[in-house]
Every structure is written in structure tokens, then in C-alpha cells.
Protein backbone atom coordinates (compact mmCIF):
# COMPACT_ATOMS: atom_id res chain seq x y z
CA UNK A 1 -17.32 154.00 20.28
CA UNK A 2 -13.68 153.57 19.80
CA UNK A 3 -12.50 151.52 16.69
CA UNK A 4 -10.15 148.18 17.14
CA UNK A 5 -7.73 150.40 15.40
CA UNK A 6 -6.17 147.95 12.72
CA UNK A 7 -2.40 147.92 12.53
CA UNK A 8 0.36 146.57 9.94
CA UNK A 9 -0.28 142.65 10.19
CA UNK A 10 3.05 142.02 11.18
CA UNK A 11 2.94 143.72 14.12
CA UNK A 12 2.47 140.15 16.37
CA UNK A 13 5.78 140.36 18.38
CA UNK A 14 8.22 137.31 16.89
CA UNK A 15 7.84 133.84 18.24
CA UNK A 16 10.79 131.29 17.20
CA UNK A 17 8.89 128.33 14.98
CA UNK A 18 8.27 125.31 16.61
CA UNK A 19 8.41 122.08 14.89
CA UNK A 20 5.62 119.97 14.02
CA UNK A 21 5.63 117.83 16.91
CA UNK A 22 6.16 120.48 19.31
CA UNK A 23 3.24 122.24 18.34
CA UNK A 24 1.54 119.14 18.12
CA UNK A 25 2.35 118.68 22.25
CA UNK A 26 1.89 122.20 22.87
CA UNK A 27 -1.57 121.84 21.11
CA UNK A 28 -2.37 118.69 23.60
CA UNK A 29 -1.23 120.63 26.72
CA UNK A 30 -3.75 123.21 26.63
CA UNK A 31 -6.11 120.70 25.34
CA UNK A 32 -5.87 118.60 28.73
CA UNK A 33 -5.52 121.84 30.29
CA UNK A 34 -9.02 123.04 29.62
CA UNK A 35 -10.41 119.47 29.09
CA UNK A 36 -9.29 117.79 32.57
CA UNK A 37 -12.09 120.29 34.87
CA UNK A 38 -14.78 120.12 31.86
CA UNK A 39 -14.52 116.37 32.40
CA UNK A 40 -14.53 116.70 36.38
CA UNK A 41 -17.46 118.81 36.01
CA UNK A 42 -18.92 116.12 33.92
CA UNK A 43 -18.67 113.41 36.13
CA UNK A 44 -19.61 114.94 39.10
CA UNK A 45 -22.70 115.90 37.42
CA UNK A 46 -23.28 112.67 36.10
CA UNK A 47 -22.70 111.04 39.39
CA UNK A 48 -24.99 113.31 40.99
CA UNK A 49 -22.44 114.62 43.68
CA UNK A 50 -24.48 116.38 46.08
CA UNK A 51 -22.26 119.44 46.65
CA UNK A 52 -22.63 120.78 43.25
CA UNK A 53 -26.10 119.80 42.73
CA UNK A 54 -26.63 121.99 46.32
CA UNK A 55 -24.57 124.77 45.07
CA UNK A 56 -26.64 124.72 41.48
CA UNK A 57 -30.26 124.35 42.88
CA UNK A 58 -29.32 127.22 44.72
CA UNK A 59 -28.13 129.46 42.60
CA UNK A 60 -31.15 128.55 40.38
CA UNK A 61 -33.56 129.51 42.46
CA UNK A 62 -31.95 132.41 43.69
CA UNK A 63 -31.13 133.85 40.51
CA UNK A 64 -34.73 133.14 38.45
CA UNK A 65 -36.33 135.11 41.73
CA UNK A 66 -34.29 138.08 41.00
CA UNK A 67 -35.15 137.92 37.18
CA UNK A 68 -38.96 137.70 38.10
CA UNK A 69 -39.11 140.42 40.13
CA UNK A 70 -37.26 142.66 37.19
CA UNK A 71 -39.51 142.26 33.75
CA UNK A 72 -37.42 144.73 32.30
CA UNK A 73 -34.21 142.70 32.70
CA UNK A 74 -36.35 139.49 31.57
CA UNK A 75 -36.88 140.83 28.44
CA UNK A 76 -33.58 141.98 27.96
CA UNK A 77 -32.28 138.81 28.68
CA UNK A 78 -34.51 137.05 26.17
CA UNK A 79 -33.54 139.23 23.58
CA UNK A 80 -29.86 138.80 24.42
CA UNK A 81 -30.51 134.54 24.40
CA UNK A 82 -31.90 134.96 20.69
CA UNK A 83 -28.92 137.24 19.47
CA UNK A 84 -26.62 134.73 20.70
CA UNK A 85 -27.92 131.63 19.00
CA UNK A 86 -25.39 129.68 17.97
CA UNK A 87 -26.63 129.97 14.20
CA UNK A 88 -26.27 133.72 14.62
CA UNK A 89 -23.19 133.84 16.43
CA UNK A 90 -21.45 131.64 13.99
CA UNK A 91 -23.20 133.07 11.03
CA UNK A 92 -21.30 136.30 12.11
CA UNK A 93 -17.89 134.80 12.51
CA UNK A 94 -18.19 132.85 9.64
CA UNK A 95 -18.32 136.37 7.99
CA UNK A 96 -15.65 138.00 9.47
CA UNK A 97 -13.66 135.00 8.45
CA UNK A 98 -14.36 135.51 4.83
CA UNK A 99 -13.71 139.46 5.35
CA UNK A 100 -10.36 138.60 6.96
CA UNK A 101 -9.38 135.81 4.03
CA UNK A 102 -10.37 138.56 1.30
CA UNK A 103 -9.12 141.77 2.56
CA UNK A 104 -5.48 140.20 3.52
CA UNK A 105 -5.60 137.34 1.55
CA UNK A 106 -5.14 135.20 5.33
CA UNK A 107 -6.64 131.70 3.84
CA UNK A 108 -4.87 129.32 5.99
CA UNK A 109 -5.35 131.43 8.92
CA UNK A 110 -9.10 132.13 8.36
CA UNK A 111 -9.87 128.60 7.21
CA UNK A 112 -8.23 127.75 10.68
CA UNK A 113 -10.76 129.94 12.38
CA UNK A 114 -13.93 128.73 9.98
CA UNK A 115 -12.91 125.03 10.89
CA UNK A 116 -12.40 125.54 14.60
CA UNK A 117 -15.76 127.41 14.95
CA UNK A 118 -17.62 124.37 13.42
CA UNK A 119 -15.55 121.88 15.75
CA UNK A 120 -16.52 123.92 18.61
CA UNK A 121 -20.06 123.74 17.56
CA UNK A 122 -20.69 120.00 17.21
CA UNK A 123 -18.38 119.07 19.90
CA UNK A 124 -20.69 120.91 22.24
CA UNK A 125 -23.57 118.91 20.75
CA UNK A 126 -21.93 115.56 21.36
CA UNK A 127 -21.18 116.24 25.18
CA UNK A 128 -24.02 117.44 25.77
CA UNK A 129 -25.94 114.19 24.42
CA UNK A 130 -22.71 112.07 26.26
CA UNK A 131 -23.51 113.25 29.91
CA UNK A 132 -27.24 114.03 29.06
CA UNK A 133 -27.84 116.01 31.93
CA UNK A 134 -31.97 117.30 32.64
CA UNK A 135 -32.22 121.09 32.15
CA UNK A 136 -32.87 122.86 35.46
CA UNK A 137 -36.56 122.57 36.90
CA UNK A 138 -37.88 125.53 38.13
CA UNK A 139 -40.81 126.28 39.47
CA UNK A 140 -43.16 129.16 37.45
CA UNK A 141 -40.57 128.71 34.96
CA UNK A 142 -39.52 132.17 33.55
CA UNK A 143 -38.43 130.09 29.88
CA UNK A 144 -38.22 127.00 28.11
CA UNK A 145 -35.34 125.59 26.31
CA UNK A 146 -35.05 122.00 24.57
CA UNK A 147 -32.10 119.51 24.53
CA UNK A 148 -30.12 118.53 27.26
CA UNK A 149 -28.49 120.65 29.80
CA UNK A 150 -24.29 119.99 30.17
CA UNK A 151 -22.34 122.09 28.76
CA UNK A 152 -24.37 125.03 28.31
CA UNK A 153 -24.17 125.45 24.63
CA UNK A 154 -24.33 129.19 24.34
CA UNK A 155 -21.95 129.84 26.48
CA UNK A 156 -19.34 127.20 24.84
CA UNK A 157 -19.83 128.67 21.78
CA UNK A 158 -20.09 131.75 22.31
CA UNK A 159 -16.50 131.35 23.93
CA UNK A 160 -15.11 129.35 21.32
CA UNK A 161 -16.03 132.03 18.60
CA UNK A 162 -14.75 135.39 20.62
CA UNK A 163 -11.73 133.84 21.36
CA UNK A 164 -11.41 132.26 18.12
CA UNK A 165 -12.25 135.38 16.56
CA UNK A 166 -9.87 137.56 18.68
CA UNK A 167 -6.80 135.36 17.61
CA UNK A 168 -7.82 135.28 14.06
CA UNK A 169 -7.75 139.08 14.08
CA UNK A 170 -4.54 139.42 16.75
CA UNK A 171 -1.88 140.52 13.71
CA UNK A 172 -4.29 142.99 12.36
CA UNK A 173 -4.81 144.87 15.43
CA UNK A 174 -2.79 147.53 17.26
CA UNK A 175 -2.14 147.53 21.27
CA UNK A 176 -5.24 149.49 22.21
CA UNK A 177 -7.45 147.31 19.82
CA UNK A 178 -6.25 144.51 21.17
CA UNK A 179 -7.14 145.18 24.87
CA UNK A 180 -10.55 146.35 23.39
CA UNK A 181 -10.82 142.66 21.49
CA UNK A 182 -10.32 140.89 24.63
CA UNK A 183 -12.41 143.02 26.96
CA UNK A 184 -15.29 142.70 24.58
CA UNK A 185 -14.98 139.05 24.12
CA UNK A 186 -14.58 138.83 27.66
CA UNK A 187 -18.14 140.46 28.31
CA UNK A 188 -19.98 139.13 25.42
CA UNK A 189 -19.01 135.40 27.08
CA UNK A 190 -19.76 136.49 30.55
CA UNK A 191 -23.04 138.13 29.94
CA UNK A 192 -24.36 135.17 27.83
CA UNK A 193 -23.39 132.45 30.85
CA UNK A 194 -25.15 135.06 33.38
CA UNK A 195 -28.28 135.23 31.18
CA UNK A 196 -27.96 131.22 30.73
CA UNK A 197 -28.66 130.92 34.85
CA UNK A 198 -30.69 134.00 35.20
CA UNK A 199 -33.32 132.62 33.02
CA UNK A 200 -32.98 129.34 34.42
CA UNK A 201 -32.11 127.41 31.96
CA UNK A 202 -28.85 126.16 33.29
CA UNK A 203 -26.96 125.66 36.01
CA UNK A 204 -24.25 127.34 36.93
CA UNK A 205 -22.12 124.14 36.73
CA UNK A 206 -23.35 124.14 32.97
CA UNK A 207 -21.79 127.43 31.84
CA UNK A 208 -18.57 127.09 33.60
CA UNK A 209 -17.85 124.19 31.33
CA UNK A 210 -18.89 125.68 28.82
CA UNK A 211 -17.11 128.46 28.77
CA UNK A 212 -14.12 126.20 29.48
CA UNK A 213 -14.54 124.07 26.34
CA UNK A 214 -15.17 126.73 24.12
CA UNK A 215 -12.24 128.89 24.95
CA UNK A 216 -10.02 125.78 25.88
CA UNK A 217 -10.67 124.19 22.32
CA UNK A 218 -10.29 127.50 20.51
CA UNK A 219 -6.41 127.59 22.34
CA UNK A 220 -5.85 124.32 22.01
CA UNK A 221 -6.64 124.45 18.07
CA UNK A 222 -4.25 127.85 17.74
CA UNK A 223 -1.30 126.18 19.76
CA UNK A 224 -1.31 123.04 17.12
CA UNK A 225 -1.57 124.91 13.87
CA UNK A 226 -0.21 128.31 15.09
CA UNK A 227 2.03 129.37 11.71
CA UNK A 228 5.89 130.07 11.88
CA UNK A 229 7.35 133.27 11.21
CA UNK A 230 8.18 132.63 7.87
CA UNK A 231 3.92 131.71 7.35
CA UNK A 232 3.18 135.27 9.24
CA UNK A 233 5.55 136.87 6.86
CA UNK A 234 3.36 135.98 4.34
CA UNK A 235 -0.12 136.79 6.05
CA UNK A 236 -0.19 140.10 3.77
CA UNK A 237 3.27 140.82 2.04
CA UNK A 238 1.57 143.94 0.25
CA UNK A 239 0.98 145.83 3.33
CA UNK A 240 3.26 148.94 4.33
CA UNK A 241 3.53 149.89 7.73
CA UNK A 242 2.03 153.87 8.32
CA UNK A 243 4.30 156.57 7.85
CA UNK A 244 3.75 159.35 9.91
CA UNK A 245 1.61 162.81 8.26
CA UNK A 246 3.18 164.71 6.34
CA UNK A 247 6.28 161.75 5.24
């Protein structure tokens, strides 16, 4: 399995510092950004618009029929709904946050990362309990899940920790770990909003905001406290860049 290959933390090609305030837009941009279709989703789920509730009925019953026929891929995906918790998952990034902040010393940057996690976390709670949305009802039901339905909250939060995760680490990593950072956190998010709708316990309308708030808030958060150069300078002023063998 091929490493993220760690590289000298300053490595993240220069950016010229934006002021306060320009961050501070910047930050609300790609808030509305990701916010605005969450929110369309929203109402259009709380107004019961009967295109999407067509579409999701659908793809309900279409997809728990082709989990039911496969037990093997039933279990799997039970398995894979338990690993991705949203205790687990943030137990887990919690800890790579505290291995970041005491290898290279990255406080601000991995207190960033702690904090956004948690926002992530509860602001998934509070929508959900906002639009209160029934979970899907399916007939022989393959799986039971409690709370409300809208936004799906493994898949928002497993999207706000990868991506969360994956900036927290960009510096650190070199080209090749980098494209192996995204790709993973890419398929981790995917594969936990497939096995959301495959067991039937959302719609499909429910992970695609999900997904959308959690890596939409995790952007938003960077692009308003993203540090200036000077603050990446000092991300780990003991490290050395590697010299080549035999230098």
C-alpha cells in the first residue's frame, strides 16, 4: 500500500496573505457557495416537491432490492455504517490532530481542524432537527436507524472530516501523497453516501447535502482562517528539506 509520502512542510506552493477581511469574504463565498443548494435541497424537501420525492422513492426502492438480493454486500455494508460512526470517525481525526500538533508543533493549524470537526458535527445535528425530515420507509426493511433523516449525517461528516483532514495535512505531504489524500477521501465519502441509500436509510436527496455541508463547511472554515506566509513559515521552522543520498 503506498505511503502519503510526507514532505518538508513548506512545500505548499506560496499564496500572497490576504487581510483579515478578505479572508473573512473569501470565507463567506464558499460558505454561500456550498450552503445556497443544501438549503434548496432543504426546502424542497420540506415542501414536499414531488419531483425529488419521485426521484428518492425510487432510488430507494431500487437500491434496498439490489442489497437484498446480495447478503454478502449487506453485511459489508453494515459493517462499513458502524466504522463510520460519527464518534469513530471523529475519534480518529481528533487523533491525527493531536499527532499533527505534536510531531510539528502545528497548534493553530490543528486546533483549526479539532474545532471545525466539532462544528461540522453539531451543525449536522441542528439541520437535521430544523427540516426534520421522516427517514425513508421501506418495506421488509433491510435496517433501522433513529433520528431524523435530512442531511444524512454520516455522510456530512464523514465529508467534513476527510476534507478537513486532507487540508490539515496538505504542507506535510508531497505531490503523489497528495493525489493519494484526495482520492482516498474522495472514496471513503462516496462509499459511506452509497451505503447510506443502499441500506435504505436515506434518500439520495439526504446524502447529497450532506456531503455538501460537510465538505462546504470544512472550505469555508480553511478560506477564513487560512494562515499567511509568514504563519506557514512557522508551521515547523526545525525541519530541513531532504538532501539527496550520499550529500
Amino acid at each position: 500500500m503506498p505511503s502519503l509520502q510526507l514532505a518538508h512542510p513548506l512545500s505548499e506552493p506560496p499564496t500572497r496573505p490576504l487581510s483579515r477581511p478578505r479572508r473573512l469574504l473569501r470565507s463567506v463565498g464558499y460558505a454561500v457557495a456550498f450552503t445556497l443548494p443544501v438549503a434548496a435541497i432543504g426546502y424542497l424537501v420540506r415542501s414536499r416537491w414531488e419531483p425529488i420525492l419521485h426521484l428518492d422513492e425510487s432510488v430507494i426502492r431500487t437500491a434496498t432490492s439490489f442489497t437484498r438480493e446480495r447478503p454478502g454486500l449487506f453485511r459489508a455494508l453494515v459493517v462499513w455504517e458502524e466504522m463510520l460512526q460519527p464518534r469513530w470517525v471523529y475519534l480518529v481525526g481528533t487523533a491525527v490532530c493531536i499527532v499533527v500538533w505534536r510531531r510539528w508543533g502545528w497548534t493553530g493549524r490543528a486546533l483549526w481542524a479539532f474545532v471545525t470537526m466539532m462544528l461540522a458535527w453539531n451543525l449536522a445535528l441542528d439541520i437535521k432537527i430544523l427540516v426534520a425530515r421522516a427517514r425513508p420507509v421501506v418495506e421488509d426493511a433491510l435496517t433501522h436507524a433513529p433520528g431524523y433523516s435530512f442531511p444524512s449525517g454520516h455522510a456530512a461528516n464523514t465529508a467534513a472530516a476527510s476534507t478537513t483532514l486532507v487540508i490539515l495535512l496538505w504542507p506535510a505531504l508531497r505531490r503523489r501523497g497528495r493525489t493519494i489524500a484526495v482520492a482516498t477521501a474522495a472514496v471513503v465519502t462516496l462509499v459511506t453516501a452509497a451505503d447510506r441509500v443502499l441500506l435504505g436509510v436515506h434518500y439520495p436527496s439526504d446524502v447529497t447535502a450532506g456531503v455538501a455541508l460537510g465538505a462546504g463547511l470544512a472550505l469555508a472554515s480553511y478560506a477564513g482562517w487560512r494562515p499567511t506566509l509568514p504563519q506557514l513559515a512557522a508551521l515547523a521552522p526545525s525541519a530541513q528539506p531532504e538532501q539527496p543520498a550520499g550529500k
